[in-house]
C-alpha atoms as a PDB file:
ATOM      1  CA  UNK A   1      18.419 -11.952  34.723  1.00  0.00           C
ATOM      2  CA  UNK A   2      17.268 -10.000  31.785  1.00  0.00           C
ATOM      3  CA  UNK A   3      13.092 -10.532  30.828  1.00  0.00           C
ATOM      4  CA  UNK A   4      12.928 -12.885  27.785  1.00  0.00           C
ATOM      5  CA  UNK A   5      11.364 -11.369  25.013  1.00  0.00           C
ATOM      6  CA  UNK A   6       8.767 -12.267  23.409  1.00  0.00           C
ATOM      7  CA  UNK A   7       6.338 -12.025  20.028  1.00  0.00           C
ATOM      8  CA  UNK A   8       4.575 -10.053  21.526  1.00  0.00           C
ATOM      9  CA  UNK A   9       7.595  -7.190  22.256  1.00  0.00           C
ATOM     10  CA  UNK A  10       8.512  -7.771  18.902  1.00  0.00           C
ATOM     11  CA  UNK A  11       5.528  -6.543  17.339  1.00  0.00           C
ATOM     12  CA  UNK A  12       5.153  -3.921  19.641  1.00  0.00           C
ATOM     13  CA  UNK A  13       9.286  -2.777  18.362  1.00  0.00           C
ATOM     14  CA  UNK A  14       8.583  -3.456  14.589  1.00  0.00           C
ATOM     15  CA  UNK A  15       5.407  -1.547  14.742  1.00  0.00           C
ATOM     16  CA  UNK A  16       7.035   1.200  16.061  1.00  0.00           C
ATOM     17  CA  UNK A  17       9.819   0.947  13.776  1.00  0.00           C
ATOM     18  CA  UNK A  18       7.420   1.536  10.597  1.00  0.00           C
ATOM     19  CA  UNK A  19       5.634   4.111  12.363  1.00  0.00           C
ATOM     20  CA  UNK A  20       9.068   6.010  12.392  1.00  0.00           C
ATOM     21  CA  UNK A  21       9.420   5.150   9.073  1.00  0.00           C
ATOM     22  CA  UNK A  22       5.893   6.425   7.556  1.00  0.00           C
ATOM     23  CA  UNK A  23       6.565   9.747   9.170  1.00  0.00           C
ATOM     24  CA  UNK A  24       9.656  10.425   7.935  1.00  0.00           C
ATOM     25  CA  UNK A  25       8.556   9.189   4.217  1.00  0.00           C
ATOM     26  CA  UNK A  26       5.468  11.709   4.230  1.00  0.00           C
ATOM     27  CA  UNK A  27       8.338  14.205   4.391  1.00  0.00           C
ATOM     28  CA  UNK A  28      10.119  12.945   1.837  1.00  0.00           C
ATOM     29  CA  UNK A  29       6.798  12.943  -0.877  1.00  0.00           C
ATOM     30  CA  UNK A  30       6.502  16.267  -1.296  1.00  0.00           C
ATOM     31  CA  UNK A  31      10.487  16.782  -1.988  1.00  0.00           C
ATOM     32  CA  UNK A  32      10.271  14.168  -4.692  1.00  0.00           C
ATOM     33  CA  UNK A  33       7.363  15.268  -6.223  1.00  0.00           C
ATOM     34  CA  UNK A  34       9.127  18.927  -6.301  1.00  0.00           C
ATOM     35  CA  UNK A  35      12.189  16.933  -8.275  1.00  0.00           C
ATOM     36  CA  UNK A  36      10.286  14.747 -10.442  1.00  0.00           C
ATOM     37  CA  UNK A  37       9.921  15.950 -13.880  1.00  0.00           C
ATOM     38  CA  UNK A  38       6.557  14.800 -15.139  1.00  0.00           C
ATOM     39  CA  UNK A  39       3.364  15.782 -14.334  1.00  0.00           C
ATOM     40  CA  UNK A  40       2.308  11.878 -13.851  1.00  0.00           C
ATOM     41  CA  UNK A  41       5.271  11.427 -11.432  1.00  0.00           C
ATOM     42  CA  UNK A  42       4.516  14.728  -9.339  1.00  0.00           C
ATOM     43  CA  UNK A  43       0.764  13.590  -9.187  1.00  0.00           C
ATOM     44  CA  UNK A  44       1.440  10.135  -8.254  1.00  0.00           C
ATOM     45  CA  UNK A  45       4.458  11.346  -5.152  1.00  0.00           C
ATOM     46  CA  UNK A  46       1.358  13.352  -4.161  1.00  0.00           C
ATOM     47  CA  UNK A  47      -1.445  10.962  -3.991  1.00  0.00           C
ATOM     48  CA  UNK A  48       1.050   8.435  -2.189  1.00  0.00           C
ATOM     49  CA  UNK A  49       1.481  11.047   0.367  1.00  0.00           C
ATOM     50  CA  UNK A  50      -2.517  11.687   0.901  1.00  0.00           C
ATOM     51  CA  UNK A  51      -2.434   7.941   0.987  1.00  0.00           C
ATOM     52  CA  UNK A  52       0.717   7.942   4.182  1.00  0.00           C
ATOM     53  CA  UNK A  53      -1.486   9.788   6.070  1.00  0.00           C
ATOM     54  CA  UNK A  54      -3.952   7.470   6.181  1.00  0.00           C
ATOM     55  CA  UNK A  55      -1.836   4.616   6.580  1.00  0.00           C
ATOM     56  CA  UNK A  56      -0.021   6.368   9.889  1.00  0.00           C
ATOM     57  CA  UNK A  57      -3.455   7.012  11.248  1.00  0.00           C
ATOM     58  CA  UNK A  58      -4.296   3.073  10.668  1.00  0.00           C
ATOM     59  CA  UNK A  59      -0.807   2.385  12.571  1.00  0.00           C
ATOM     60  CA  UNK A  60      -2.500   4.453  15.533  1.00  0.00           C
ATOM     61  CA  UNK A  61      -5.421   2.466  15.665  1.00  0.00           C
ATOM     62  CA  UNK A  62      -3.093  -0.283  15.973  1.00  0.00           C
ATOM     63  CA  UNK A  63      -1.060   1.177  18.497  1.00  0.00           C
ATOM     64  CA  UNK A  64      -4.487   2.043  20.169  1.00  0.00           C
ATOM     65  CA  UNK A  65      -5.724  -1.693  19.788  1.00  0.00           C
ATOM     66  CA  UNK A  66      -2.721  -2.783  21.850  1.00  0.00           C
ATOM     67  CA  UNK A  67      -2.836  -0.170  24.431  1.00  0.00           C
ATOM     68  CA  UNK A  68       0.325   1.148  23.848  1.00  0.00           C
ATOM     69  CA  UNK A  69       0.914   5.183  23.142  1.00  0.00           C
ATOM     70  CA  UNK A  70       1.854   5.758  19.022  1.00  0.00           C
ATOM     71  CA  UNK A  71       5.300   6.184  19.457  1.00  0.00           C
ATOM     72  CA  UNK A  72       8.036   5.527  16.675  1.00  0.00           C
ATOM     73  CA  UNK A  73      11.325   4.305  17.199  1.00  0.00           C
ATOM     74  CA  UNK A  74      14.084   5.133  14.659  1.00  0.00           C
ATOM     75  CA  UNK A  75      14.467   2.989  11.441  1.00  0.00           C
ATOM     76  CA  UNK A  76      18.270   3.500  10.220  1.00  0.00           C
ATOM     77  CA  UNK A  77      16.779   1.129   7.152  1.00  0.00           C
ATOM     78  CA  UNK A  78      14.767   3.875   6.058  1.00  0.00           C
ATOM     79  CA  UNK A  79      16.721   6.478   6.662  1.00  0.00           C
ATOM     80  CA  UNK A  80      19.102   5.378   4.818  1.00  0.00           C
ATOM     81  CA  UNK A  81      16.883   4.469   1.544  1.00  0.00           C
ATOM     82  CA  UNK A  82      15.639   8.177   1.585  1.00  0.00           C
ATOM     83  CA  UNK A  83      19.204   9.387   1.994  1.00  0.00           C
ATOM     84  CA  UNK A  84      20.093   7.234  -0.852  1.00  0.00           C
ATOM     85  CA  UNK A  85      16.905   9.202  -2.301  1.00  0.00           C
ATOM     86  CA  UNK A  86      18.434  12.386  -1.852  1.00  0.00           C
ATOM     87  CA  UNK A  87      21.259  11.529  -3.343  1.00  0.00           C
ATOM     88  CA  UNK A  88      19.767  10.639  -6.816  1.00  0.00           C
ATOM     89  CA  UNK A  89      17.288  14.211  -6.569  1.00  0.00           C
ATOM     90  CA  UNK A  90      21.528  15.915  -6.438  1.00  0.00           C
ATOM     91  CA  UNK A  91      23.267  14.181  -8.774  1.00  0.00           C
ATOM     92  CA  UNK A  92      20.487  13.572 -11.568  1.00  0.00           C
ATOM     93  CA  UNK A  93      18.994  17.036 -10.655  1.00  0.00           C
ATOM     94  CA  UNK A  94      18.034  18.420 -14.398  1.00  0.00           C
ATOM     95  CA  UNK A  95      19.072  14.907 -16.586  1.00  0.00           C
ATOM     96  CA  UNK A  96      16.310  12.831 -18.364  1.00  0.00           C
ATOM     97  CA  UNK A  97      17.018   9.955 -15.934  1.00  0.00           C
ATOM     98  CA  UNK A  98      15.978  11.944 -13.029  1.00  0.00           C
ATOM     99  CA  UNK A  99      12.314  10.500 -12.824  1.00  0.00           C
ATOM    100  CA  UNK A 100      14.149   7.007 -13.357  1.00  0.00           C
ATOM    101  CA  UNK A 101      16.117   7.480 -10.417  1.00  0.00           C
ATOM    102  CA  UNK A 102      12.945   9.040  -8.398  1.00  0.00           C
ATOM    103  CA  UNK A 103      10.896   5.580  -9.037  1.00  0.00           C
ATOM    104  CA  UNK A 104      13.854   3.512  -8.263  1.00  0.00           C
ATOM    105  CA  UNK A 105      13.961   5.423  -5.040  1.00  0.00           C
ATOM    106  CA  UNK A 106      10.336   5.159  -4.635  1.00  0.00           C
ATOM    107  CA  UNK A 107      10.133   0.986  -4.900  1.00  0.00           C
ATOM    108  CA  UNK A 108      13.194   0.589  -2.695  1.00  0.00           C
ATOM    109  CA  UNK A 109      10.675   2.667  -0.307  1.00  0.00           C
ATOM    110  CA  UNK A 110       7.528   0.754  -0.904  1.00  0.00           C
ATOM    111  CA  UNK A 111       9.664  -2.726  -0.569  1.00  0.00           C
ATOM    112  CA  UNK A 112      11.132  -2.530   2.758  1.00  0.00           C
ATOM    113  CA  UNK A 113       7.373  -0.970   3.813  1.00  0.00           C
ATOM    114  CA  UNK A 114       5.852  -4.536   2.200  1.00  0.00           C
ATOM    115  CA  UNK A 115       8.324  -6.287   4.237  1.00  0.00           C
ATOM    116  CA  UNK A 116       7.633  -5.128   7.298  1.00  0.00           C
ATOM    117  CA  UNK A 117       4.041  -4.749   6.870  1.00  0.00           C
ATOM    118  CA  UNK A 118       3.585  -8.536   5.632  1.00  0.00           C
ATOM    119  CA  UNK A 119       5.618  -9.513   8.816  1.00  0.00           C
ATOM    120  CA  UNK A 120       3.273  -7.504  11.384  1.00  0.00           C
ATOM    121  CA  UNK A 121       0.874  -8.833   9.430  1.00  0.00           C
ATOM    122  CA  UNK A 122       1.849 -12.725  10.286  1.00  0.00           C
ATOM    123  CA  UNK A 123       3.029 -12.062  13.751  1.00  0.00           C
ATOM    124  CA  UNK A 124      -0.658 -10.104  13.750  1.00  0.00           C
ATOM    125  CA  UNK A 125      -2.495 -13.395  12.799  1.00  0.00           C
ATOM    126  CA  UNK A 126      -0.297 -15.449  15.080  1.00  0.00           C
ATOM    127  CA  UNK A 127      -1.109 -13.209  18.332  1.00  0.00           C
ATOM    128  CA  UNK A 128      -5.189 -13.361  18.025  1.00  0.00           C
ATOM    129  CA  UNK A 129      -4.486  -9.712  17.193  1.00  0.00           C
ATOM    130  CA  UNK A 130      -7.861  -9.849  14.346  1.00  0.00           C
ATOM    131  CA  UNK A 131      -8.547  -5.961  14.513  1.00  0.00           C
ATOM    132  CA  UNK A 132      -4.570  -5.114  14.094  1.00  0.00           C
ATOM    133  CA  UNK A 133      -4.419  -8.123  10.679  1.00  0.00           C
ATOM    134  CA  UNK A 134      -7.621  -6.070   9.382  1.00  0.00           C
ATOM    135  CA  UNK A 135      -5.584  -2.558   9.502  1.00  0.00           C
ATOM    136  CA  UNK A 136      -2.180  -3.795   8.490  1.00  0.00           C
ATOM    137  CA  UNK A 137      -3.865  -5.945   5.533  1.00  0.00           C
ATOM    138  CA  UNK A 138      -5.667  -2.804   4.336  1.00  0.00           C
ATOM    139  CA  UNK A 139      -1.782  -1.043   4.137  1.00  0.00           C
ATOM    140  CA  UNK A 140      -0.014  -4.189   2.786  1.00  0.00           C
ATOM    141  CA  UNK A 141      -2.167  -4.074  -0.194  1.00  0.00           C
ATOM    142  CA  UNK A 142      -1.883  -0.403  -1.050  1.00  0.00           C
ATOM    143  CA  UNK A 143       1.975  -0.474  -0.754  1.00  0.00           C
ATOM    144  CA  UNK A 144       1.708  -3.482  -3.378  1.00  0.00           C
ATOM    145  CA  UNK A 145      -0.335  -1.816  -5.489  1.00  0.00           C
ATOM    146  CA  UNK A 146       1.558   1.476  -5.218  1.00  0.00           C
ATOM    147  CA  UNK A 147       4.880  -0.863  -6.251  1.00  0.00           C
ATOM    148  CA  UNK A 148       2.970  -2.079  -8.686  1.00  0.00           C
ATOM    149  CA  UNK A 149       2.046   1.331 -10.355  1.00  0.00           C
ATOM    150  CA  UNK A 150       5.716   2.622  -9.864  1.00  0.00           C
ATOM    151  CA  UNK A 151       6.639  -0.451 -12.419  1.00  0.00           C
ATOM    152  CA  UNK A 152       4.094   0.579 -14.609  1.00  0.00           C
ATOM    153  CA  UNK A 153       5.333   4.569 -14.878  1.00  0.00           C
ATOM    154  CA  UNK A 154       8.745   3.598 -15.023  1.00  0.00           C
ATOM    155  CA  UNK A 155       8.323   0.745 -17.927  1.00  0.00           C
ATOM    156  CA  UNK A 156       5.920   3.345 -19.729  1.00  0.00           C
ATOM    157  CA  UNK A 157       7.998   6.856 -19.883  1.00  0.00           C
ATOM    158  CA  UNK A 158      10.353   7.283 -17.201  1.00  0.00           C
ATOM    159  CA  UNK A 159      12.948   4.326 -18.437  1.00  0.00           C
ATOM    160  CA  UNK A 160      12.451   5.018 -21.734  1.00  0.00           C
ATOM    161  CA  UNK A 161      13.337   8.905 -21.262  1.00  0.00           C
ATOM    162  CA  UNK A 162      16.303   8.121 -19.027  1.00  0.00           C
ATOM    163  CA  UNK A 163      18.083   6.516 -22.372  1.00  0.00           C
ATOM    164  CA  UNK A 164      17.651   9.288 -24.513  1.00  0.00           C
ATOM    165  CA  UNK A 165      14.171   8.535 -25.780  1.00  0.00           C
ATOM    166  CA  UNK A 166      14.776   4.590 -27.044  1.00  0.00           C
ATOM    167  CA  UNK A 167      14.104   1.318 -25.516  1.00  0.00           C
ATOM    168  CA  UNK A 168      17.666  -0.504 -25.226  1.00  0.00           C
ATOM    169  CA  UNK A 169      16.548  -3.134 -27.901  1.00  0.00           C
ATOM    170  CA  UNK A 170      16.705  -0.264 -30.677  1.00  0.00           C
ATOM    171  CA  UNK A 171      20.034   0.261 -28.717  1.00  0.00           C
ATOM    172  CA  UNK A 172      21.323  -2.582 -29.345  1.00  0.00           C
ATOM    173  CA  UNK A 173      23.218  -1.679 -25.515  1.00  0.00           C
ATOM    174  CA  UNK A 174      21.514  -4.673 -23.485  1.00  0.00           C
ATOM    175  CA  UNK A 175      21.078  -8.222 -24.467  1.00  0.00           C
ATOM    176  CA  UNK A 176      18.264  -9.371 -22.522  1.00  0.00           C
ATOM    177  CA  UNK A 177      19.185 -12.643 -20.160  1.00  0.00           C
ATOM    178  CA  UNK A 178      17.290 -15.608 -20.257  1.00  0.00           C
END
């Protein structure tokens, strides 16, 4: 009879799982901050990545906390966002909606890291685990803010240049929907 599993192995999976994914995202910063266009975008790709680095060493303390060796195991979820990423660097490679795309690619990123780091968070907080809610807390929050900033760039230049230079009121292309 198999082992039942428990929170506990759960965690322990999931943690690994964004561990995978936070190594495989501080390769893809520097590409998109190659392909994005402006200066703000490039800067911002950047700073996230200086800001990964810290976050993977946080998910080692973790690891460390738990007595378990950092070890990731592969996260088709992400790898398929950043190939989705790729994708949009290819085929908008050059256009005014390239940074568009980038930041689109970007929050799909930063979402599926503030789901999984508000779960280990919870299932942190539900195992006793007080050192591991401090470190995963700390990450949460920068992932929100870095969504939050993303919204901001994109609403402020990025959208705006991907239609040609006017907001899609002076359009008249998109009715907005109550």
């Amino acid at each position: 009879m198999a082992t039942e599993k428990t929170l506990n192995d759960l965690f322990l999976d999931t943690l690994k799982d964004i561990y995978f994914a936070e190594k495989q995202i501080l390769k893809a910063l520097p590409k998109m901050a190659r392909a994005a266009q402006s200066e703000e975008g490039k800067a911002g790709f950047l700073q996230h990545r200086d800001e990964t680095q810290e976050q993977i060493a946080r998910l080692e303390q973790v690891f460390e906390l738990i007595g378990k060796p950092a070890r990731g195991k592969t996260c088709e979820a992400i790898q398929g966002i950043l190939a989705e990423g790729e994708e949009i660097m290819e085929e908008y490679k050059g256009t005014a909606a390239l940074d568009a795309g980038l930041i689109s690619s970007a929050q799909a990123v930063e979402h599926y890291e503030i789901a999984r780091y508000g779960t280990l968070k919870s299932w942190a907080v539900q195992l006793g685990m007080n050192e591991a809610v401090t470190l995963l807390d700390a990450t949460l929050q920068e992932e929100i803010a870095t969504d939050q900033k993303l919204t901001a760039l994109g609403e402020a230049s990025a959208n705006v240049k991907g239609t040609g230079g006017q907001s899609a009121s002076a359009k008249g292309s998109i009715k907005r929907v109550s």
